[in-house]
C-alpha atoms as a PDB file:
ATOM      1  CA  UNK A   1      12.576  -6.299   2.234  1.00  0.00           C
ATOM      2  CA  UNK A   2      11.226  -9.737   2.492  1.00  0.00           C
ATOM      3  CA  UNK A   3       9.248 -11.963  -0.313  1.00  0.00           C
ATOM      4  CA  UNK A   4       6.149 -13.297   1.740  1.00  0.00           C
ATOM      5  CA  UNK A   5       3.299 -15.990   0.280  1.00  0.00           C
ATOM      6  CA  UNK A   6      -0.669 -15.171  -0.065  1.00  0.00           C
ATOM      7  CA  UNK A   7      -0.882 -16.648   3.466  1.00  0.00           C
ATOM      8  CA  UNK A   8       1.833 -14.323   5.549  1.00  0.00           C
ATOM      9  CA  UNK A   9       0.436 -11.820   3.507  1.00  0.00           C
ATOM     10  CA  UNK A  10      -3.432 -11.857   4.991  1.00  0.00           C
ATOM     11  CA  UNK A  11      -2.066 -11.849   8.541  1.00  0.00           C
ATOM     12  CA  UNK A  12       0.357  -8.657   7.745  1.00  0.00           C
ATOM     13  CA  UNK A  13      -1.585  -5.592   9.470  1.00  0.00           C
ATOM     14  CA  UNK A  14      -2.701  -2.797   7.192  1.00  0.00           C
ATOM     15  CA  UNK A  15      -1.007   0.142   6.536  1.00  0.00           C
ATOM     16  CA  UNK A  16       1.865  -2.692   5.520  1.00  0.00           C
ATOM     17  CA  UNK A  17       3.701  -0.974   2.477  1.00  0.00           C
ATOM     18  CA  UNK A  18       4.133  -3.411  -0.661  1.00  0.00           C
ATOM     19  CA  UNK A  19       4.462  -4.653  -4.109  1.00  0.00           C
ATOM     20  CA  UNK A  20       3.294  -7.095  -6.023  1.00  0.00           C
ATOM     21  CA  UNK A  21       6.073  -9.771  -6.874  1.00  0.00           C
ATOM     22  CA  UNK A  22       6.549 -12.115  -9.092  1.00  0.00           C
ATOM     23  CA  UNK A  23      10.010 -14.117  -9.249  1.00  0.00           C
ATOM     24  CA  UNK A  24      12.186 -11.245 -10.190  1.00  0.00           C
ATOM     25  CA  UNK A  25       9.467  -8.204 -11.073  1.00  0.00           C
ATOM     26  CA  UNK A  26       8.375  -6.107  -8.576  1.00  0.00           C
ATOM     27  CA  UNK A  27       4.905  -4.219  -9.447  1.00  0.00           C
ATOM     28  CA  UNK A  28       4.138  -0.870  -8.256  1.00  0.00           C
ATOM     29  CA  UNK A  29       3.845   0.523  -4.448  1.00  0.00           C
ATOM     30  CA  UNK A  30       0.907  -0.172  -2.156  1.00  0.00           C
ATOM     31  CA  UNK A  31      -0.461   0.390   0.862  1.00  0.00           C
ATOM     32  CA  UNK A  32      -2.279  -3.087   2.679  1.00  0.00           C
ATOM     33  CA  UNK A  33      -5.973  -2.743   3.827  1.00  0.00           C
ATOM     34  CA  UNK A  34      -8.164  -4.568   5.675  1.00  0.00           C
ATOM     35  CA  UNK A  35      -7.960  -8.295   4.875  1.00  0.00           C
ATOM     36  CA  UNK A  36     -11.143  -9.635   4.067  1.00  0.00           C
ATOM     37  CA  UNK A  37     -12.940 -13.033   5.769  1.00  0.00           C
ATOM     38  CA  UNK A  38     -15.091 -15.667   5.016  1.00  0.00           C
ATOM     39  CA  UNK A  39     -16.241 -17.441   8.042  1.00  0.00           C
ATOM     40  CA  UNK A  40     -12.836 -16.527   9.228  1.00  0.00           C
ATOM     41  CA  UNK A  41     -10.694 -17.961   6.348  1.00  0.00           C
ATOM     42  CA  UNK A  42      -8.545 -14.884   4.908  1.00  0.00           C
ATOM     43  CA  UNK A  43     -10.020 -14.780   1.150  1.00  0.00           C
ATOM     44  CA  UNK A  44      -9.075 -11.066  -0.317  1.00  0.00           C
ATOM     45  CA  UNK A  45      -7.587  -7.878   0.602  1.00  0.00           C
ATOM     46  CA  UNK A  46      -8.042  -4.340   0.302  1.00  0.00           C
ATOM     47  CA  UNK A  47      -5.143  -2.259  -0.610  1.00  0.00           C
ATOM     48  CA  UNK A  48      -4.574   1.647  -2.061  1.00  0.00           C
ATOM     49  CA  UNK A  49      -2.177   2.124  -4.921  1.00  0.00           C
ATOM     50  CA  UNK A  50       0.139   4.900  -4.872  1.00  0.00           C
ATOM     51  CA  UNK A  51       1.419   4.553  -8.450  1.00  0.00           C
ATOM     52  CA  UNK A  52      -1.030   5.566 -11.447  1.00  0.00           C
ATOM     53  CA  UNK A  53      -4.493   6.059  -9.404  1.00  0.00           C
ATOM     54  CA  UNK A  54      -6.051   8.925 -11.468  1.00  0.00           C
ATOM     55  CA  UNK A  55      -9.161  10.192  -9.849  1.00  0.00           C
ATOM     56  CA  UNK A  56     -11.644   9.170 -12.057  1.00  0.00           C
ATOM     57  CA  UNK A  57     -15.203   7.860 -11.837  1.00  0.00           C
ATOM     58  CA  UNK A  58     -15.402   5.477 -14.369  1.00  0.00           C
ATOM     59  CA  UNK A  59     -12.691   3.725 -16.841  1.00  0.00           C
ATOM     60  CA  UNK A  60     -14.431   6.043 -19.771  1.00  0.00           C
ATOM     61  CA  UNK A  61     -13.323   8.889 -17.965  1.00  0.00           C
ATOM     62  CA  UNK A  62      -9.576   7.482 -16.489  1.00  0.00           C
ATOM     63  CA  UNK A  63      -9.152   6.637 -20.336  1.00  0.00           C
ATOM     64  CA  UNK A  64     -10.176  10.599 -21.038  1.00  0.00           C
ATOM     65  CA  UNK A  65      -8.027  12.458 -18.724  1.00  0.00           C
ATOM     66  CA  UNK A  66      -5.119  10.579 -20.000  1.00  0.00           C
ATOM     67  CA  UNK A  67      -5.404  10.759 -23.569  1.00  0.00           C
ATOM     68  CA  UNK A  68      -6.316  14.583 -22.758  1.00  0.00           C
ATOM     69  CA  UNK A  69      -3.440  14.861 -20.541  1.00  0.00           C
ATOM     70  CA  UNK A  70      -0.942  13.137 -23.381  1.00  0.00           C
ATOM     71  CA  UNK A  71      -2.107  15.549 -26.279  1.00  0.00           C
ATOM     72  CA  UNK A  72      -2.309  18.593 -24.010  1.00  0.00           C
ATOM     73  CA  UNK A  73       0.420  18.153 -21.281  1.00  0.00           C
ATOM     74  CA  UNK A  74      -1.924  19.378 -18.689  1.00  0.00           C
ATOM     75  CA  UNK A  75      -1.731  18.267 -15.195  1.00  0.00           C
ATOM     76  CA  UNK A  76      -4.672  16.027 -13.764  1.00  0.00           C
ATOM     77  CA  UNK A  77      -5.374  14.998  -9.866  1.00  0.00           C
ATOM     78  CA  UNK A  78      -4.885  11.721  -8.365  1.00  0.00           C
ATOM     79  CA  UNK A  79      -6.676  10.059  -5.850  1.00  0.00           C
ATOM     80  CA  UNK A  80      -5.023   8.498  -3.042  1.00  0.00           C
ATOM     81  CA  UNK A  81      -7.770   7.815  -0.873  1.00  0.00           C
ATOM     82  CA  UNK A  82      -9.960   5.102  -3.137  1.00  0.00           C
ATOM     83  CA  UNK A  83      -9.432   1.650  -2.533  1.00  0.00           C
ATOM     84  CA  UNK A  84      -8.637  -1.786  -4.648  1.00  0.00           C
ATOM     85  CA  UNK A  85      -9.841  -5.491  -4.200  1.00  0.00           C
ATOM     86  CA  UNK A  86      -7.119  -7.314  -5.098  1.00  0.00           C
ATOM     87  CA  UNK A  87      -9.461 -10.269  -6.660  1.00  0.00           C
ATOM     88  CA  UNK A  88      -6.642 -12.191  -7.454  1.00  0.00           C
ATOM     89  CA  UNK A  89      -7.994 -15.179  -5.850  1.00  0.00           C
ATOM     90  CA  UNK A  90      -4.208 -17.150  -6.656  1.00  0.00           C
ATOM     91  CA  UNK A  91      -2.982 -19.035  -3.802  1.00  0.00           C
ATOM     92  CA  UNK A  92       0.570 -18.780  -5.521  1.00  0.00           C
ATOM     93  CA  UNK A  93       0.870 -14.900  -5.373  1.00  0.00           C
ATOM     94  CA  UNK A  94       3.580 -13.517  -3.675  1.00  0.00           C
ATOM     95  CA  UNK A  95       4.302 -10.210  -1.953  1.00  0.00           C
ATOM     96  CA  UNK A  96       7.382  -7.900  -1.520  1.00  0.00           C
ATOM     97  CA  UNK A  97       6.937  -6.415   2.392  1.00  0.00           C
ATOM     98  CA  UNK A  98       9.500  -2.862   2.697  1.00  0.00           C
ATOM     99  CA  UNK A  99      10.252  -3.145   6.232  1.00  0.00           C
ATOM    100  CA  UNK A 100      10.606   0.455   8.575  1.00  0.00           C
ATOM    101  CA  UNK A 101      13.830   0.991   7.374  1.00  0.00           C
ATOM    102  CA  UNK A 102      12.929   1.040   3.722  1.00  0.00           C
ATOM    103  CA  UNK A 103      10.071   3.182   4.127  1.00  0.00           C
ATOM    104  CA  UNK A 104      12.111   6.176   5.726  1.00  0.00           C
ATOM    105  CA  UNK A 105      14.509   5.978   3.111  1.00  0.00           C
ATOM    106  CA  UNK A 106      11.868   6.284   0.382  1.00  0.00           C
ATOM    107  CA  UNK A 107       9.847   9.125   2.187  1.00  0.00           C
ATOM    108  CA  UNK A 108      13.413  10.971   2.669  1.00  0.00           C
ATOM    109  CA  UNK A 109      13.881  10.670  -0.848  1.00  0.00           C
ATOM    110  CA  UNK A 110      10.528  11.558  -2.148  1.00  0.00           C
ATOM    111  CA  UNK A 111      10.729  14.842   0.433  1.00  0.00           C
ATOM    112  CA  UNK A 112      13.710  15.773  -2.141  1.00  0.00           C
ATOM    113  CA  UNK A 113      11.274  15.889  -4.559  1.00  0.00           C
ATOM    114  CA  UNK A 114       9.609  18.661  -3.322  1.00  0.00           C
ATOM    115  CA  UNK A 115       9.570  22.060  -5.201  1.00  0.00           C
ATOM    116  CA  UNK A 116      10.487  20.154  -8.569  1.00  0.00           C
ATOM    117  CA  UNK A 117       8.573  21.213 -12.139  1.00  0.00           C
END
């Protein structure tokens, strides 16, 4: 893993696996998307969550499923394929990069996963 600036972090390709970091917190687990220009000047990104992305169409209805899902205990779906602006327009903002290494050992140990209930 390496901690990488706003700057490194625009020229990183997508599909770059990520969190959000600030000096000693690490914020959930993301996948880099397209890095978005102006007049080519990196300004934004793109990026798809993979922690806590309830499908949902509208924050009414995120807010819904999960106070449903909390009294109820019923299972609800995720989406995975809706993307995030980041928006954050903070030059300071730093980024933790999992490097190829990382990322096999935390699909290996999600694949254990499989078949728990």
């Amino acid at each position: 893993m390496k901690i990488v600036n706003k700057q490194e972090f625009y020229k990183l390709p997508a599909g770059t696996l990520f969190s959000f970091y600030e000096p000693c917190i690490f914020t959930g687990i993301n996948i880099k998307g397209k890095t978005i220009q102006d007049m080519e000047k990196p300004i934004d990104f793109f990026y798809k969550s993979l922690i806590g992305n309830v499908s949902a169409n509208h924050t009414g209805e995120f807010l819904d499923i999960l106070s449903t899902a909390n009294e109820n205990k019923n299972e609800f779906k995720l989406d995975f394929i809706t993307s995030s602006r980041d928006g954050i327009f903070d030059e300071e903002s730093l980024y933790a990069i999992y490097n190829t290494n990382e990322i096999l050992y935390l699909s290996n140990l999600i694949s254990t996963c499989i078949g728990y209930k």
